[in-house]
Protein backbone atom coordinates (compact mmCIF):
# COMPACT_ATOMS: atom_id res chain seq x y z
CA UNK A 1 130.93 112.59 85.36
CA UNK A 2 127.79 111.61 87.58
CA UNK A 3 124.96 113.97 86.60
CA UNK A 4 122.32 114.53 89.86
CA UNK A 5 119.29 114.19 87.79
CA UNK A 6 116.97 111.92 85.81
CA UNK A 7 116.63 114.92 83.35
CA UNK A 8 119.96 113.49 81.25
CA UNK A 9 119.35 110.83 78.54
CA UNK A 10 122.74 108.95 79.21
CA UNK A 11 123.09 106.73 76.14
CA UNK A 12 121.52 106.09 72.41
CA UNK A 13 119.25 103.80 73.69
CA UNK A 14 117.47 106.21 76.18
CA UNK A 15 117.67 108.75 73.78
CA UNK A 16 115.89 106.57 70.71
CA UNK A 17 113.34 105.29 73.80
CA UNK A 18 112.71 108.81 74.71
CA UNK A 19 112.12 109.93 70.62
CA UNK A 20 109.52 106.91 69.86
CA UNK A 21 107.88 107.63 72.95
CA UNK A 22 106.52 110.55 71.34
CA UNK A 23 104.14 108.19 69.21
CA UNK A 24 100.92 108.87 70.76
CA UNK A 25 102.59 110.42 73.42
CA UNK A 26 103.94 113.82 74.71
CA UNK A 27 106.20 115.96 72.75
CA UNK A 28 109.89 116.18 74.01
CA UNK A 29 112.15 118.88 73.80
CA UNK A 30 116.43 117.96 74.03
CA UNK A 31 118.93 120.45 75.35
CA UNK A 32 121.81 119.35 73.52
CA UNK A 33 124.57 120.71 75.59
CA UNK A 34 128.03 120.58 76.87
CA UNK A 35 130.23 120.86 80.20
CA UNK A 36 132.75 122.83 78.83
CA UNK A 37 129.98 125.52 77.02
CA UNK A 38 129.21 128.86 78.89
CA UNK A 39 125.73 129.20 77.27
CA UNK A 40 125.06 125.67 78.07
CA UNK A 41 125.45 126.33 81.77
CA UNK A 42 123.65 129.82 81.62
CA UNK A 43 120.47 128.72 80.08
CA UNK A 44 120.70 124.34 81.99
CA UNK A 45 119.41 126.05 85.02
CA UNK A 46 116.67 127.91 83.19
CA UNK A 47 115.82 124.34 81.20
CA UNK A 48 115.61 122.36 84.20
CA UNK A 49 113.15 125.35 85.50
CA UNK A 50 110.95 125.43 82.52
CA UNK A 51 111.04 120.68 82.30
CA UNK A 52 109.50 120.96 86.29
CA UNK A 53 107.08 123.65 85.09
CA UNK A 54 105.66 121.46 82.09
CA UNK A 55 106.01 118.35 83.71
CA UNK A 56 102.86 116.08 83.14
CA UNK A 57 102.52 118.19 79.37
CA UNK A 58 105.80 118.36 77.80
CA UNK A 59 108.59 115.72 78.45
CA UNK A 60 111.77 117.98 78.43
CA UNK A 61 115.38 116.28 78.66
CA UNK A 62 118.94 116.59 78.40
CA UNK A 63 121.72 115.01 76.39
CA UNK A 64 125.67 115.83 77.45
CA UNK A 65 127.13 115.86 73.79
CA UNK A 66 130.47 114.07 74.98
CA UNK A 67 128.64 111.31 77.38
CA UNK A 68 126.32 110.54 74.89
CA UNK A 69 127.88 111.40 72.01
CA UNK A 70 126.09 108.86 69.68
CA UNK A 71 122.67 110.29 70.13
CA UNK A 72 124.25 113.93 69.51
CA UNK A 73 125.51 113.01 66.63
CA UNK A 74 121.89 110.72 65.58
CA UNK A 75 120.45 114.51 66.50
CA UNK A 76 123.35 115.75 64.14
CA UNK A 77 124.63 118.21 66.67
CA UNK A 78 126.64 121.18 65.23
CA UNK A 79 126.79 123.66 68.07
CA UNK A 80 125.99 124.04 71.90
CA UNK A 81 123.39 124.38 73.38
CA UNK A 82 120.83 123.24 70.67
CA UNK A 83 117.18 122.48 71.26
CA UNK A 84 115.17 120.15 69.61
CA UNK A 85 111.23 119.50 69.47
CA UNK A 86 110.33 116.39 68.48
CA UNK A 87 106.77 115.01 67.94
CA UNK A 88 105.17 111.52 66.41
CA UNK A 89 108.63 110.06 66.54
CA UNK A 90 110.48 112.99 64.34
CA UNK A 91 112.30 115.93 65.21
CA UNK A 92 109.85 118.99 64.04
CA UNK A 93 111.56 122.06 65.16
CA UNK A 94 115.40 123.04 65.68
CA UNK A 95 116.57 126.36 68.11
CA UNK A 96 120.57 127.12 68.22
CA UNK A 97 121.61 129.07 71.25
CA UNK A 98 121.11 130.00 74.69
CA UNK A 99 117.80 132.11 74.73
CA UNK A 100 115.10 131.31 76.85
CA UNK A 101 112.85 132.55 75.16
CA UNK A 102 114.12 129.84 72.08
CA UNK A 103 113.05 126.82 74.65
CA UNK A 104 109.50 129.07 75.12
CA UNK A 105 108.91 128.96 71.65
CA UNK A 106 109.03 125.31 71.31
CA UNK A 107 107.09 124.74 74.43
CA UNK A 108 104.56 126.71 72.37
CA UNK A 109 105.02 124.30 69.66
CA UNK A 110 104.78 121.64 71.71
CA UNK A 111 101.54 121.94 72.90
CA UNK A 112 99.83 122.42 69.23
């Protein structure tokens, strides 16, 4: 399925590039989501929003569970959508769910 944007981390390599960028770099926050998930699609838009609003601050990406499904399950993925703030290399903070104000929160955390 061809995804229109750069936003998507498309294999475990991009996703494990993306993480250790982190060292000495700027945090990065992963929607974990799915095409077949409701909430997913709800809150994507809302993502994509918030990534071009932080842009240059927070690196914010995207990982399809089923295309990449080796870095979902590296992440160890339970549900959809799931958020995840990582920082120095590590994953530091975990949100499960739609909510916007969830991918707030870690833009928040981000920026400490």
């Amino acid at each position: 399925m061809a995804h229109h944007s750069d936003i998507y981390l498309t294999d475990i390599a991009a996703y494990n590039a993306a993480v250790s960028a982190t060292n000495g770099g700027h945090a990065l926050i992963i929607d974990f989501t799915a095409t077949w998930c409701p909430p997913c699609q709800r809150i994507g838009p809302v993502f994509e929003r918030i990534a071009g609003e932080q842009a240059g601050s927070v690196t914010m990406k995207k990982v399809d569970v089923d295309a990449n499904s080796e870095a979902a399950a590296a992440a160890g993925i339970n549900c959809m959508p799931t958020f995840k703030l990582y920082k120095n290399g590590a994953c530091v903070a975990t949100k499960e769910g739609g909510s916007e104000a969830f991918i707030n929160e870690l833009v928040a955390a981000a920026k400490q």
